[in-house]
C-alpha atoms as a PDB file:
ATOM      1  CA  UNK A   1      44.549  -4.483 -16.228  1.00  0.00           C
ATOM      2  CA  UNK A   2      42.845  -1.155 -15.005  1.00  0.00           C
ATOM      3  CA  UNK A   3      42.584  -0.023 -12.039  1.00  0.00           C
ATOM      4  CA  UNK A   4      38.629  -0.754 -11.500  1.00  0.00           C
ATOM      5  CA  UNK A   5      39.685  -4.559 -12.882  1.00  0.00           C
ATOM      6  CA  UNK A   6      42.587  -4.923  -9.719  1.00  0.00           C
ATOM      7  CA  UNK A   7      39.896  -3.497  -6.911  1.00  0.00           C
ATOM      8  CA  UNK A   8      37.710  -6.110  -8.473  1.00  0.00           C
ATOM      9  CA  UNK A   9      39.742  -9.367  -8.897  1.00  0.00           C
ATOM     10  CA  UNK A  10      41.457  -8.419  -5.298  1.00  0.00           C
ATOM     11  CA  UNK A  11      38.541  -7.735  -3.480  1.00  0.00           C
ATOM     12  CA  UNK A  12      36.433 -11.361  -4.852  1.00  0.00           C
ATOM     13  CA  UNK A  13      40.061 -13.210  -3.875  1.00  0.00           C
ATOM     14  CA  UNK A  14      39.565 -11.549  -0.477  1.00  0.00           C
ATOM     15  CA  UNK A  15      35.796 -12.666  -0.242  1.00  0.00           C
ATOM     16  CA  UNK A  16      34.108 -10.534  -2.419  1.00  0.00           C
ATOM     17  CA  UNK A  17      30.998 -10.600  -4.652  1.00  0.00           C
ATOM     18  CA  UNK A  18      30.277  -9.109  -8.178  1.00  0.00           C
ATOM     19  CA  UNK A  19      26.616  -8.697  -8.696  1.00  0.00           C
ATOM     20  CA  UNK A  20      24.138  -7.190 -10.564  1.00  0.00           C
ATOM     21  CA  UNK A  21      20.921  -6.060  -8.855  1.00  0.00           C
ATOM     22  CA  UNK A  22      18.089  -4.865 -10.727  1.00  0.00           C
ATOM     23  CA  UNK A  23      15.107  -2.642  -8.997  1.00  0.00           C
ATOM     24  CA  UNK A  24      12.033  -1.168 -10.584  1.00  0.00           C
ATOM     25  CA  UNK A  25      10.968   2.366 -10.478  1.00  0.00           C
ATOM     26  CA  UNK A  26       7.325   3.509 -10.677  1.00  0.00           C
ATOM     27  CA  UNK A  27       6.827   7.816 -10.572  1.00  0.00           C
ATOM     28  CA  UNK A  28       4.019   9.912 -12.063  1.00  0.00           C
ATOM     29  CA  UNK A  29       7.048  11.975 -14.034  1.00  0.00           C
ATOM     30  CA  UNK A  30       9.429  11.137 -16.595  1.00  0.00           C
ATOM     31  CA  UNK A  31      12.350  12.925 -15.017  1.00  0.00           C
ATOM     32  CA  UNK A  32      11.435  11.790 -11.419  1.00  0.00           C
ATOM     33  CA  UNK A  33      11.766   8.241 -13.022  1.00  0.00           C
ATOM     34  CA  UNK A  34      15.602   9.638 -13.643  1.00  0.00           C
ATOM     35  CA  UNK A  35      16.406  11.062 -10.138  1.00  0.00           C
ATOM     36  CA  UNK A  36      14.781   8.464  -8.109  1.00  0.00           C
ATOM     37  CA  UNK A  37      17.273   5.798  -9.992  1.00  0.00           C
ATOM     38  CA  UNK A  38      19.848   8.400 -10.096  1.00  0.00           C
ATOM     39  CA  UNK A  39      19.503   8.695  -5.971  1.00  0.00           C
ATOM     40  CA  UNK A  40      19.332   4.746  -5.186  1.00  0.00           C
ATOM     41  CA  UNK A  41      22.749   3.975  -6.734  1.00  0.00           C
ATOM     42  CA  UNK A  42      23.740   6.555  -4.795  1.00  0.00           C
ATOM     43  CA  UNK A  43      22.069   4.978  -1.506  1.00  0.00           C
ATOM     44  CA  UNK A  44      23.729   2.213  -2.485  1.00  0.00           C
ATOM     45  CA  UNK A  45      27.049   3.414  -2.121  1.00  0.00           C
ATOM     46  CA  UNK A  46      26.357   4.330   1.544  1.00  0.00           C
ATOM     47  CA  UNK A  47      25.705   1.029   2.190  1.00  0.00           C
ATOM     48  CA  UNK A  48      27.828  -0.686   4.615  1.00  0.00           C
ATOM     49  CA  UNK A  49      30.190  -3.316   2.705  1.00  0.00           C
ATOM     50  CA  UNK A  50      29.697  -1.881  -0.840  1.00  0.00           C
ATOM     51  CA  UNK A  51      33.378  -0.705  -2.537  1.00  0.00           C
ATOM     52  CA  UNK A  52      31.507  -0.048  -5.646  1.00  0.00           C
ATOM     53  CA  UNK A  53      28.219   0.177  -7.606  1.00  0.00           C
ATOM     54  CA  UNK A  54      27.453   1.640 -11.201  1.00  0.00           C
ATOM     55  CA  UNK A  55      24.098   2.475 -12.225  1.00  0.00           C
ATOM     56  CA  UNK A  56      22.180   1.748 -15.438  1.00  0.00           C
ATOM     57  CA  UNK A  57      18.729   3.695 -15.834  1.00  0.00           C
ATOM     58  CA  UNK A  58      16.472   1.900 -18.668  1.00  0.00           C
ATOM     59  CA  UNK A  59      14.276   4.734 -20.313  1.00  0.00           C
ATOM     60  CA  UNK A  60      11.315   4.998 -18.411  1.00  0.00           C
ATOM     61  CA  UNK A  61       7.969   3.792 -20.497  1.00  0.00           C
ATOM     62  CA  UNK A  62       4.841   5.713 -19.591  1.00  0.00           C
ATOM     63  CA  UNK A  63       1.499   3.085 -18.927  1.00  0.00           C
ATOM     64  CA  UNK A  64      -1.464   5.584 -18.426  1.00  0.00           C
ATOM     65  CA  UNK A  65      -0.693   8.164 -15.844  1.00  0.00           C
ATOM     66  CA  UNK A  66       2.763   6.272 -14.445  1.00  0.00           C
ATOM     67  CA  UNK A  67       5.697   5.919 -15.711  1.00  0.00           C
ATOM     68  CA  UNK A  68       7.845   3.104 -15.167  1.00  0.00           C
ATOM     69  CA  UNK A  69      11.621   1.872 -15.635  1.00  0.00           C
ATOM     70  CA  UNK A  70      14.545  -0.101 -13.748  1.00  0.00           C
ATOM     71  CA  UNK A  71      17.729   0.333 -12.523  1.00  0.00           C
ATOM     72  CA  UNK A  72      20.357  -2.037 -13.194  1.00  0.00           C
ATOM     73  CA  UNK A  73      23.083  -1.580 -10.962  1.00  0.00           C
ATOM     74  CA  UNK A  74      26.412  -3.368 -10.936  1.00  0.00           C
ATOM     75  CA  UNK A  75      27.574  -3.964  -7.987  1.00  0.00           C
ATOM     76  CA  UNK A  76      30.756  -4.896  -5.626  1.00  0.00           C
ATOM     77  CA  UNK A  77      30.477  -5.565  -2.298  1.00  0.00           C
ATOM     78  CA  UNK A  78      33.265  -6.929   0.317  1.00  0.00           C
ATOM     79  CA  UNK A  79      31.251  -9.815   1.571  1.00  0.00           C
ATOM     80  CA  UNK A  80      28.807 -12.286   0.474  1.00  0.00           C
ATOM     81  CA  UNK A  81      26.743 -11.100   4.087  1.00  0.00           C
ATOM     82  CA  UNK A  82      26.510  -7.094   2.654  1.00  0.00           C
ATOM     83  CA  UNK A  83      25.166  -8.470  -0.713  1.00  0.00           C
ATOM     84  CA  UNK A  84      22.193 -10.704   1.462  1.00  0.00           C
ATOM     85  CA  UNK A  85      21.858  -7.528   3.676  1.00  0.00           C
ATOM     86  CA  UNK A  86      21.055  -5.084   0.167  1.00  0.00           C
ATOM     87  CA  UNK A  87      18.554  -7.071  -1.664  1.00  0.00           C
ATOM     88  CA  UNK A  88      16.796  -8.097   2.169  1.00  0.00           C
ATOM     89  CA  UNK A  89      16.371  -4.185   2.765  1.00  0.00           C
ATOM     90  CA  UNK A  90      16.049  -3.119  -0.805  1.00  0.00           C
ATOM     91  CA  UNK A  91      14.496  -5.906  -2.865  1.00  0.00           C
ATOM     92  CA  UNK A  92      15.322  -6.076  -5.671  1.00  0.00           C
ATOM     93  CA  UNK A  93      13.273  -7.756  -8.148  1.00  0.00           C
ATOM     94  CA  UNK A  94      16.583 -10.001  -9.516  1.00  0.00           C
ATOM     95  CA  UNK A  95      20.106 -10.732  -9.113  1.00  0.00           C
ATOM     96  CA  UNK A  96      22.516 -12.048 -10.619  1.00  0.00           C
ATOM     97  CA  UNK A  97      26.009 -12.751  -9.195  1.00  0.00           C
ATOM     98  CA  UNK A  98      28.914 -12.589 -12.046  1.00  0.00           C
ATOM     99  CA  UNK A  99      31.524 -13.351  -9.923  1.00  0.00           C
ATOM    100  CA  UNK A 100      33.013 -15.945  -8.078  1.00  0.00           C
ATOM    101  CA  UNK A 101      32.050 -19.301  -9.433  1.00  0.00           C
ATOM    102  CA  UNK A 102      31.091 -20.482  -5.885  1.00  0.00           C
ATOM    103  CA  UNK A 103      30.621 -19.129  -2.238  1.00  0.00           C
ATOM    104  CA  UNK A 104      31.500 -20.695   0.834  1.00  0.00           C
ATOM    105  CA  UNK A 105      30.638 -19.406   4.160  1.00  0.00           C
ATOM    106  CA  UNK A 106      31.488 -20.124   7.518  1.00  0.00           C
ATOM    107  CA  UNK A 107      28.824 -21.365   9.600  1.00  0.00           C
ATOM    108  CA  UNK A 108      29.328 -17.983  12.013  1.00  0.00           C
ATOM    109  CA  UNK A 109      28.590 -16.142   8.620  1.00  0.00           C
ATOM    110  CA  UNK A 110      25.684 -17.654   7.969  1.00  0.00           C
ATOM    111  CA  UNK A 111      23.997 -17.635  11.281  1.00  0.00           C
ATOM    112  CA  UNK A 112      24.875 -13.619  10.568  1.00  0.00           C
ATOM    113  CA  UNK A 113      23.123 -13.625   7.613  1.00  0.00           C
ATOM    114  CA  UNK A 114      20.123 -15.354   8.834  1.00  0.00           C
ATOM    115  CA  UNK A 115      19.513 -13.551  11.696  1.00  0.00           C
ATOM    116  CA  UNK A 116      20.235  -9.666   9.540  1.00  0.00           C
ATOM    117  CA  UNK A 117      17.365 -11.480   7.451  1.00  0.00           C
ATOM    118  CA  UNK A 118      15.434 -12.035  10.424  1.00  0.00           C
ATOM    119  CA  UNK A 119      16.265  -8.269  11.779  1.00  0.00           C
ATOM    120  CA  UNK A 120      15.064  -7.430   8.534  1.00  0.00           C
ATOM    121  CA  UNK A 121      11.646  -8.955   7.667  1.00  0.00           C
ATOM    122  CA  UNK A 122      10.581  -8.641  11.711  1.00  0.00           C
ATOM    123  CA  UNK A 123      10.720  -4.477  11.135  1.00  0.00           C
ATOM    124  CA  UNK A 124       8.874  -4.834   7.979  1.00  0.00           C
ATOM    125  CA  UNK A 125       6.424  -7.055  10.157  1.00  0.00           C
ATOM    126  CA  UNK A 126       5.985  -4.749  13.083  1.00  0.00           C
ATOM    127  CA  UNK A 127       5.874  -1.945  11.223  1.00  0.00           C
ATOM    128  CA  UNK A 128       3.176  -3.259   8.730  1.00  0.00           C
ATOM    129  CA  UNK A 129       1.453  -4.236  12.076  1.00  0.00           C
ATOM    130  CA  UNK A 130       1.289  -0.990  13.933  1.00  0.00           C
ATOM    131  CA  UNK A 131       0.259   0.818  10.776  1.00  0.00           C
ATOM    132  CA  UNK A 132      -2.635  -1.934  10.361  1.00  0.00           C
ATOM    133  CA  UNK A 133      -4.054  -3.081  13.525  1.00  0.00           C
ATOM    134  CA  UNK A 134      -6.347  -1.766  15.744  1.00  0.00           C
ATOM    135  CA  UNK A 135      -5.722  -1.476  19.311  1.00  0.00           C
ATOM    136  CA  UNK A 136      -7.148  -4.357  21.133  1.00  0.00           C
ATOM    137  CA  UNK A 137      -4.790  -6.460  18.033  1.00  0.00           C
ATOM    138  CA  UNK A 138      -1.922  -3.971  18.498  1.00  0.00           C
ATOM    139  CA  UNK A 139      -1.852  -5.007  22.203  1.00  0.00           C
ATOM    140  CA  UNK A 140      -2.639  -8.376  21.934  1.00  0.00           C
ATOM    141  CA  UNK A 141       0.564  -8.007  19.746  1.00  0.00           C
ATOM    142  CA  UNK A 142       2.792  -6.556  22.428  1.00  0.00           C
ATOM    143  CA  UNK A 143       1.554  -9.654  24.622  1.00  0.00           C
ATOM    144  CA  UNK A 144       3.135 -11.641  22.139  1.00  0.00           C
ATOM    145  CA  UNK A 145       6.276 -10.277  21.701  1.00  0.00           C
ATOM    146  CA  UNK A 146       6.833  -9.853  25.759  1.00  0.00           C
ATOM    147  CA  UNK A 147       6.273 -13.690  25.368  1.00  0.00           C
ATOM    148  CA  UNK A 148       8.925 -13.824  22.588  1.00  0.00           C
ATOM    149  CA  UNK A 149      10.840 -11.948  24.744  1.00  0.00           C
ATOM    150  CA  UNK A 150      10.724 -14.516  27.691  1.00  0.00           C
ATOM    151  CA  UNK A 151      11.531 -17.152  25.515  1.00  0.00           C
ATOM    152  CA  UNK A 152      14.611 -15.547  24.284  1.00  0.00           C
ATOM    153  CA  UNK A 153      16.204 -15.075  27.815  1.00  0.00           C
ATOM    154  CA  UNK A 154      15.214 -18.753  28.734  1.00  0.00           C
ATOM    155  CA  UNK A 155      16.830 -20.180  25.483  1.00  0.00           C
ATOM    156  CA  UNK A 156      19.944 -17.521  26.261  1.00  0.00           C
ATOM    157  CA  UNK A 157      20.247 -18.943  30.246  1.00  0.00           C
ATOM    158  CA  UNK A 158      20.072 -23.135  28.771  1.00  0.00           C
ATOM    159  CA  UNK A 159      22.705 -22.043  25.991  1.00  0.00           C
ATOM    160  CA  UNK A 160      24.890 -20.204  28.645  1.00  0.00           C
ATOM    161  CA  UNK A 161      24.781 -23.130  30.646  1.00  0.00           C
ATOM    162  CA  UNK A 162      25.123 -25.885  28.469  1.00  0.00           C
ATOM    163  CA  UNK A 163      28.134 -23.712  27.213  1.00  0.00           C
ATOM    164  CA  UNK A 164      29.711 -23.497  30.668  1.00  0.00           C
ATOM    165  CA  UNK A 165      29.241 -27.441  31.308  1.00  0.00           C
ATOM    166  CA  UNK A 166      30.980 -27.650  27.830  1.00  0.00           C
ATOM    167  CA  UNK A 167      28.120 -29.431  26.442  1.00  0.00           C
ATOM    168  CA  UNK A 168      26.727 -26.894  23.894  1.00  0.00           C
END
């Protein structure tokens, strides 16, 4: 067994995932097709949870003045969470996990997951709103997250106490 085989099979017995992602890439240039892909795997690597990721680059196909290609990047990550956290931040257009069979997660895990996913798609949100809006909908937009807001802490104090009556 080589040595990339024993980081693999240990770190999917400890929890891991073996995936691979695949993103498109869509550039004016032939070689900027090539260092854009070349540059995500690397991005990839950075990415918190990740112990490795190998990079495929399909040749990129020109369609009038664009040229187009994907990336297919194997991937292993420590945690089924980091793998939900990449393709929520980096969409990729599939996925497909090779290994394990089956995951289980806590419930604590998956109330991570959900809310990273909620992190996630509520930047994409405001920022798609600020860039958008105009300024009587931009505030009418603050309104509504102050409101948010005041939920949040009201839900938070009825949690807290239900918590401290042991009842929640």
């Amino acid at each position: 067994m080589n040595e990339v085989e024993k980081v693999t099979s240990k770190t999917i017995k400890d929890g891991g995932v073996l995936a691979v992602l695949y993103f498109d890439i869509h550039t004016k240039t032939k070689d900027k097709a090539q260092h854009i892909g070349a540059g995500f795997v690397e991005q990839l690597l950075r990415e918190p949870g990740v112990v490795y990721a190998v990079g495929e680059i399909d040749e990129p196909l020109q369609d009038g003045e664009m040229f187009s290609t994907y990336v297919q990047v194997k991937i292993l990550v420590s945690g089924f969470q980091h793998l939900v956290n990449i393709c929520a931040i980096h969409s990729p257009f599939n996925v497909e996990i090779l290994r394990p069979d089956e995951i289980r997660l806590p419930l604590s895990q998956a109330h991570e997951m959900l809310m990273g996913i909620s992190t996630v798609t509520g930047d994409y949100k405001k920022y798609i709103i600020e860039k958008t809006s105009t300024p009587e909908e931009l505030q009418r937009y603050q309104m509504i997250l102050e409101k948010k807001a005041e939920l949040g802490k009201k839900i938070l104090g009825k949690k807290v106490g239900n918590d401290e009556k042991g009842t929640g």
